[in-house]
C-alpha atoms as a PDB file:
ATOM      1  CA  UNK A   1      76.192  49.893  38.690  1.00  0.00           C
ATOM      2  CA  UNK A   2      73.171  50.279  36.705  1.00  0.00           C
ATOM      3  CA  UNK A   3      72.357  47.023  36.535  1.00  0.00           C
ATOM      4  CA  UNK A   4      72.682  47.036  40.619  1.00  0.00           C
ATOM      5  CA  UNK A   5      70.452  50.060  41.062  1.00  0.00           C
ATOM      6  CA  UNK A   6      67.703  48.910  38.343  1.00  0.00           C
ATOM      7  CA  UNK A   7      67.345  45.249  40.579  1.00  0.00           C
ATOM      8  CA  UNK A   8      67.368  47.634  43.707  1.00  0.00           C
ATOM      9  CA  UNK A   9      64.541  49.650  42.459  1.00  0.00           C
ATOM     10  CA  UNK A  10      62.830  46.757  40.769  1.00  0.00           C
ATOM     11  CA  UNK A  11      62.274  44.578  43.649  1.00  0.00           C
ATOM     12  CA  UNK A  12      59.385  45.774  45.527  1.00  0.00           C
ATOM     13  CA  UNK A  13      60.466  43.684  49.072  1.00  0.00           C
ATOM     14  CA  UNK A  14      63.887  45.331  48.765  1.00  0.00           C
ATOM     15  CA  UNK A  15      62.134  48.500  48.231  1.00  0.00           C
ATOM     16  CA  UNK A  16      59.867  48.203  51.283  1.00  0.00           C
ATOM     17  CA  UNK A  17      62.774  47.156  53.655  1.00  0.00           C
ATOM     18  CA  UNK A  18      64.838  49.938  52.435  1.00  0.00           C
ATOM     19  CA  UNK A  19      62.064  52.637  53.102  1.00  0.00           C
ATOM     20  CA  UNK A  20      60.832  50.675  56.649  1.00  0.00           C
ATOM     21  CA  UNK A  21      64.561  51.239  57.489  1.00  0.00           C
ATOM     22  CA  UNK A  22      64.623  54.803  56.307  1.00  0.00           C
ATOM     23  CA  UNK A  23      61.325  55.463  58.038  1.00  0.00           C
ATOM     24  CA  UNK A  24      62.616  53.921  61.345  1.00  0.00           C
ATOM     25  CA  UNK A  25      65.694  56.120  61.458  1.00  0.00           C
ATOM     26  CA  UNK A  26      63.974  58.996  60.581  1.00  0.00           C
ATOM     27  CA  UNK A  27      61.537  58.688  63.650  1.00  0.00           C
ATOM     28  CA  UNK A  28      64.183  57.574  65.902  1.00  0.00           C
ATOM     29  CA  UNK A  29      65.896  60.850  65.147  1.00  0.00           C
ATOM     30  CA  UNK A  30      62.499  62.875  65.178  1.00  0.00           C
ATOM     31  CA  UNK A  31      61.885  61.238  68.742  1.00  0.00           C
ATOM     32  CA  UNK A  32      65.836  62.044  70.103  1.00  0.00           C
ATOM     33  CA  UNK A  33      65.051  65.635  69.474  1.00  0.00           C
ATOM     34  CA  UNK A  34      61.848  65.928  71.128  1.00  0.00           C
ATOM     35  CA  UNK A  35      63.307  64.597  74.312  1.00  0.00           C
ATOM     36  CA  UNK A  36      65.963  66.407  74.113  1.00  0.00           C
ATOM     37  CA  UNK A  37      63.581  69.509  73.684  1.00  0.00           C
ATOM     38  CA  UNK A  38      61.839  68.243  76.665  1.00  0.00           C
ATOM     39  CA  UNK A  39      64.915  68.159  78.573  1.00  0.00           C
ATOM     40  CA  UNK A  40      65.736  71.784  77.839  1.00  0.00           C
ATOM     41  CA  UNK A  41      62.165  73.015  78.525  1.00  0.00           C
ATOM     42  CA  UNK A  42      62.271  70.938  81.994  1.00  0.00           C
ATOM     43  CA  UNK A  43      65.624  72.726  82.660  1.00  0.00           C
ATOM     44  CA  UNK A  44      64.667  76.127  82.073  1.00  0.00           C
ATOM     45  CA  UNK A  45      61.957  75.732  84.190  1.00  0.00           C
ATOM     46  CA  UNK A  46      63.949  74.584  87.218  1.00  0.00           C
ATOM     47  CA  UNK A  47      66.611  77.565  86.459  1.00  0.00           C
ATOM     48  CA  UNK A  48      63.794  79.890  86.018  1.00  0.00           C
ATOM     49  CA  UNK A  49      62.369  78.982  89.883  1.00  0.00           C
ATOM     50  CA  UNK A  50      65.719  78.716  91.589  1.00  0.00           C
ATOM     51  CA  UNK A  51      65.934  82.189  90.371  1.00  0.00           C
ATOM     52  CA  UNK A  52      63.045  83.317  91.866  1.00  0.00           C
ATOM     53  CA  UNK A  53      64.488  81.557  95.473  1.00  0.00           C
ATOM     54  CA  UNK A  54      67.344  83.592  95.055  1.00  0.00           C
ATOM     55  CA  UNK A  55      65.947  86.987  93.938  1.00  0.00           C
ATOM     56  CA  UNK A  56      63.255  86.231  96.855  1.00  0.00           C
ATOM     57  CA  UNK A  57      66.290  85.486  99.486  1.00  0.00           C
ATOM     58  CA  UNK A  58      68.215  88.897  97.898  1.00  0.00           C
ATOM     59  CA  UNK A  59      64.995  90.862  98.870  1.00  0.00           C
ATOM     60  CA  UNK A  60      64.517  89.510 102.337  1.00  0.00           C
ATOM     61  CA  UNK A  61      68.462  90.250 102.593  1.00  0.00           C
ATOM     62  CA  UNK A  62      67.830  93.908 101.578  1.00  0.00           C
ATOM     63  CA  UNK A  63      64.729  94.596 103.844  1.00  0.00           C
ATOM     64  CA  UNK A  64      66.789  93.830 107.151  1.00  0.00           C
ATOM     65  CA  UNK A  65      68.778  96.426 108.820  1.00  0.00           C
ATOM     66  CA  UNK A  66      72.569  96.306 108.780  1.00  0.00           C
ATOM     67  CA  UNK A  67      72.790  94.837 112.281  1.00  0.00           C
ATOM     68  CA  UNK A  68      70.791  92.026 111.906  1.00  0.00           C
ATOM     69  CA  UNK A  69      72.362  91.242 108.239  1.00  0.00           C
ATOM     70  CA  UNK A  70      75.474  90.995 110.278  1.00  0.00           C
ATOM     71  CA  UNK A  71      74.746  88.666 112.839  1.00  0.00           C
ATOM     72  CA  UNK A  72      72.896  86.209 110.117  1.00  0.00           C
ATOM     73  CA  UNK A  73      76.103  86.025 107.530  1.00  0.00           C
ATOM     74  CA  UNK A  74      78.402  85.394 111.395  1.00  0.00           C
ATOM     75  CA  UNK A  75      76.070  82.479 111.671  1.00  0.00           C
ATOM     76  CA  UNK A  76      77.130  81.439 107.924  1.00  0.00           C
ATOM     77  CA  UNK A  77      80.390  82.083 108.531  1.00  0.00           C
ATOM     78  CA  UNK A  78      82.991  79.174 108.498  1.00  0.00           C
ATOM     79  CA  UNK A  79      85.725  78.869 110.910  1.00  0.00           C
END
């Protein structure tokens, strides 16, 4: 085992593919999180303005008079 590891860390073109390799994986994995950051920033956004559609529709809702509220939802209303 010794003799393995001391050739290993001996051989300067072993060495260099070993750390390209460890280097590559490591920025793979670096970029995989950032998109996936990305992805959860883009989705919080598009939550955050359907939100404000519906709290926007539940005021318009509110501001009409009972009467007219009920003759919108009959229009909604499946048969």
């Amino acid at each position: 085992m010794t003799a393995l590891l001391s050739f290993l860390s001996g051989n300067p073109a072993i060495l260099g593919v070993l750390a390209s390799l460890i280097a590559a994986l490591g920025w793979g994995f670096h970029q995989r999180l950032a998109g996936a950051e990305v992805e959860r920033d883009r989705q919080a956004a598009s939550e955050a303005s359907a939100r404000d559609v519906a709290d926007q529709v539940d005021n318009d809702i509110g501001a009409l008079p009972a009467g007219a509220v009920k003759k919108e939802l009959k229009s909604w209303a499946r048969d």
